[in-house]
N, C-alpha and C. Protein backbone atom coordinates (compact mmCIF):
# COMPACT_ATOMS: atom_id res chain seq x y z
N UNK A 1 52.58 57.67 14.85
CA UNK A 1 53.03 56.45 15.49
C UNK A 1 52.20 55.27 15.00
N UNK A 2 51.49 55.35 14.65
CA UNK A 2 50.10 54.33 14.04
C UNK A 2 50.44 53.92 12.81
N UNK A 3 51.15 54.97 11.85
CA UNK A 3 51.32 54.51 10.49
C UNK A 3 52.52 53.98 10.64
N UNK A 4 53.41 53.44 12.17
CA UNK A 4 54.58 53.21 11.68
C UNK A 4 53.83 51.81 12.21
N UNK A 5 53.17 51.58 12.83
CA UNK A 5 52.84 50.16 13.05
C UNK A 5 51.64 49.62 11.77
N UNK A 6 51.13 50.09 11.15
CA UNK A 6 50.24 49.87 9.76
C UNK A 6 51.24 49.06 9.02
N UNK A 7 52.27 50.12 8.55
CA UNK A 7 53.25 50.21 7.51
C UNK A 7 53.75 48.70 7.82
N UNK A 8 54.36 48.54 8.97
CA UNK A 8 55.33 47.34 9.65
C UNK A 8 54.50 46.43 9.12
N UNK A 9 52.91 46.02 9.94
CA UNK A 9 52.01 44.93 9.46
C UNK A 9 52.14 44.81 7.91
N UNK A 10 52.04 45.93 7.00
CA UNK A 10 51.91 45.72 5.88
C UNK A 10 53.33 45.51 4.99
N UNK A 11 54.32 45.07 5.43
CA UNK A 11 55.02 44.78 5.21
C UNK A 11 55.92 46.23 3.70
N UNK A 12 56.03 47.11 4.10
CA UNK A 12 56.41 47.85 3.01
C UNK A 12 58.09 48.80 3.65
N UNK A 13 58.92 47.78 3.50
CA UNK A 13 59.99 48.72 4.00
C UNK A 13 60.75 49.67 3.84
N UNK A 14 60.39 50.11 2.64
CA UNK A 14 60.79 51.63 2.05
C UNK A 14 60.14 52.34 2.94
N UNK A 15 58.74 52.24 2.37
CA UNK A 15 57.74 53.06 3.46
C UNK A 15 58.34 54.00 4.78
N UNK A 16 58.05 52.47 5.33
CA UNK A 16 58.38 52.12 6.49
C UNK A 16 59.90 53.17 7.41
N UNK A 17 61.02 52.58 6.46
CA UNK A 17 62.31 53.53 6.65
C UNK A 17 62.21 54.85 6.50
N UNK A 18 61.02 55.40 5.01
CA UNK A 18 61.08 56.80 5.25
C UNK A 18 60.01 57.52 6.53
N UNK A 19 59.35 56.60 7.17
CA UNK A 19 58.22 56.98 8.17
C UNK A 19 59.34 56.85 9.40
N UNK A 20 60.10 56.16 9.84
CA UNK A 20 60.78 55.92 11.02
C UNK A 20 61.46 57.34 10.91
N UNK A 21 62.30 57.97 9.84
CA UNK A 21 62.86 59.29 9.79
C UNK A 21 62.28 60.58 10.08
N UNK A 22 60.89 60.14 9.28
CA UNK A 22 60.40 61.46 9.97
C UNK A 22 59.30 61.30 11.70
N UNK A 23 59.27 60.19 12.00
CA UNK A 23 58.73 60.37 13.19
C UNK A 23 59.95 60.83 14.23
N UNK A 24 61.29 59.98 13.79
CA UNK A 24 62.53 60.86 14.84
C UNK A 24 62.45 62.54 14.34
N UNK A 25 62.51 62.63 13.63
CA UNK A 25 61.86 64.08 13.38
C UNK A 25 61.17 64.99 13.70
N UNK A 26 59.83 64.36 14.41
CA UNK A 26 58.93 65.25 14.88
C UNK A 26 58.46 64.72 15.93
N UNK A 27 60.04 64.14 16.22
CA UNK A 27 59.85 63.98 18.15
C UNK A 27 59.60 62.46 19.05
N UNK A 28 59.86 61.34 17.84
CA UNK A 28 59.02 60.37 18.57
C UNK A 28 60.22 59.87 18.43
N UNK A 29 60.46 59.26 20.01
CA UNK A 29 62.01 59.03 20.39
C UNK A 29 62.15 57.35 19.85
N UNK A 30 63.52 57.13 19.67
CA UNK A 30 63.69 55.29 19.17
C UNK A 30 62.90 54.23 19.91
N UNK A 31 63.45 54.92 21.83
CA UNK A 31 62.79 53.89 22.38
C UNK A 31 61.14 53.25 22.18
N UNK A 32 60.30 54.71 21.60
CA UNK A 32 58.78 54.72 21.19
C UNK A 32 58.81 53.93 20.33
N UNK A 33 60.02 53.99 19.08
CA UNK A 33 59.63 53.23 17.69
C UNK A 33 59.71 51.58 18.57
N UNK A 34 60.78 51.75 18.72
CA UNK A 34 61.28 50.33 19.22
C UNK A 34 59.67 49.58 20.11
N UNK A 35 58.89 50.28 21.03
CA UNK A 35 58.22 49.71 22.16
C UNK A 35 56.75 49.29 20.73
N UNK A 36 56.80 50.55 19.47
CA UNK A 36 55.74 50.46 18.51
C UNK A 36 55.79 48.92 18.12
N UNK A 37 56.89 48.86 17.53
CA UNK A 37 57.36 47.35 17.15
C UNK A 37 57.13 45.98 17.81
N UNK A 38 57.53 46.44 18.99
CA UNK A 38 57.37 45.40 19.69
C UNK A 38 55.55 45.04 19.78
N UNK A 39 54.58 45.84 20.00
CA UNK A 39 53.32 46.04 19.78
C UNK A 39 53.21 45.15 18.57
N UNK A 40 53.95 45.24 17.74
CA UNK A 40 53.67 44.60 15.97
C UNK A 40 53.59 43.40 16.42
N UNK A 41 54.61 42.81 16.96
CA UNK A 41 55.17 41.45 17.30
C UNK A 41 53.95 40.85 17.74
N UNK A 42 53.91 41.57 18.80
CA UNK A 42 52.79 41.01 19.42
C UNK A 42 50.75 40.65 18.64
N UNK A 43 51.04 41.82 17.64
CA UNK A 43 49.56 41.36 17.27
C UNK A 43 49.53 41.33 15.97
N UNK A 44 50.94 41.13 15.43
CA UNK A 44 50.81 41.08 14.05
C UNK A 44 51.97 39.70 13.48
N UNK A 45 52.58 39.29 14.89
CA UNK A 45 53.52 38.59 14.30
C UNK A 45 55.03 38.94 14.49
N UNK A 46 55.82 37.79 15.07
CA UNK A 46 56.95 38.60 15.36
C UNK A 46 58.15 38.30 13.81
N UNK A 47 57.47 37.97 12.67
CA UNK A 47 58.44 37.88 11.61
C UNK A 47 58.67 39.75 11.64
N UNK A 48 57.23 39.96 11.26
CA UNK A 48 57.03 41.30 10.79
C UNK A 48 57.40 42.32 12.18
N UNK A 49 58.01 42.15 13.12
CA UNK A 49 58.60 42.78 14.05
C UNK A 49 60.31 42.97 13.97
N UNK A 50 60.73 41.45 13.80
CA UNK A 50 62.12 41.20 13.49
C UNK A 50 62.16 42.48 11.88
N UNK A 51 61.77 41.99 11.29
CA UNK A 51 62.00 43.03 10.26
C UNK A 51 62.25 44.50 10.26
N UNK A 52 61.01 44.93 11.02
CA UNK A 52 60.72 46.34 11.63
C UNK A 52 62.02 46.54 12.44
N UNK A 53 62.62 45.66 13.39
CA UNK A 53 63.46 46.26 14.32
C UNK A 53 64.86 46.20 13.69
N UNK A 54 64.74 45.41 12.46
CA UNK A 54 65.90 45.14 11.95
C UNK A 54 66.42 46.50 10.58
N UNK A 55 64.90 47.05 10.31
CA UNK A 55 65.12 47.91 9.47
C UNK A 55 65.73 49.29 10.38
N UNK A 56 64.94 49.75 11.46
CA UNK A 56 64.94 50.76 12.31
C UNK A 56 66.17 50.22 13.27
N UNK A 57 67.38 49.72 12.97
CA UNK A 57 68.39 49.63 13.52
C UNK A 57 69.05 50.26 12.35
N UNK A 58 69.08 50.23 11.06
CA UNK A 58 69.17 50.86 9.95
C UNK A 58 69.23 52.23 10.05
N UNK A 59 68.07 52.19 10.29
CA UNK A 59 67.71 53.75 10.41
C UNK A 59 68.73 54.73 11.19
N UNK A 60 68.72 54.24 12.66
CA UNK A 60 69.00 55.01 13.55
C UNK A 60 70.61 54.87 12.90
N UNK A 61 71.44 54.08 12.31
CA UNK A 61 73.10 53.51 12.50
C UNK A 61 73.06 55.09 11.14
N UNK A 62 72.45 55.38 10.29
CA UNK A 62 72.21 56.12 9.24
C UNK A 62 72.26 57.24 9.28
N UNK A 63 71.76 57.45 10.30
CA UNK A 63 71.57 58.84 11.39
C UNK A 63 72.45 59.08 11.92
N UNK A 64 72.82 58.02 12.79
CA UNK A 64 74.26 58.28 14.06
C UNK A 64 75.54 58.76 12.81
N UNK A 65 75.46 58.35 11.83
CA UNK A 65 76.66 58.79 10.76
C UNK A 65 76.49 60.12 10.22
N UNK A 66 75.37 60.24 10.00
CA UNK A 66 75.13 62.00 8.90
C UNK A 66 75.22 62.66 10.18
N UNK A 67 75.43 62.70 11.81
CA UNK A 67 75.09 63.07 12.60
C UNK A 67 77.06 63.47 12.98
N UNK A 68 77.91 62.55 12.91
CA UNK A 68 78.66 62.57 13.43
C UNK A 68 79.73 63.22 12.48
C-alpha cells in the first residue's frame, strides 16, 4: 500500500497501473486504493492525486471487462 502512494508522488504511471493490479490482487480493496490516494492529495498534492484516481478508475473499468 506504501508503494502505491510512493509511485503516485513520483509520478510514474505505468508503474503505478501495474502496482494498483496487483495490490487488487493480494487483497487491497479499491476503496483502500482510492482512501491511499486521497492521502497523496493531501501531502503530496492534489494534481498528483487527480492523476492517481484518474488512472485507478482505469484500472478497475479494465478489470470490470476481463471480468465480465
Amino acid at each position: 500500500m506504501l508503494n502505491l502512494a510512493m509511485i503516485a508522488v513520483l509520478n510514474r504511471p505505468n508503474e503505478l497501473s501495474t502496482h494498483i493490479r496487483g495490490a487488487l490482487t493480494n487483497g487491497v480493496t479499491r476503496e483502500e486504493i482510492c482512501e491511499i490516494f486521497l492521502q497523496v492529495g493531501v501531502y503530496a498534492g492534489i494534481p498528483a492525486a487527480v492523476d492517481s484516481f484518474r488512472l485507478a478508475r482505469a484500472v478497475f473499468a479494465d478489470l470490470d471487462k476481463e471480468r465480465a
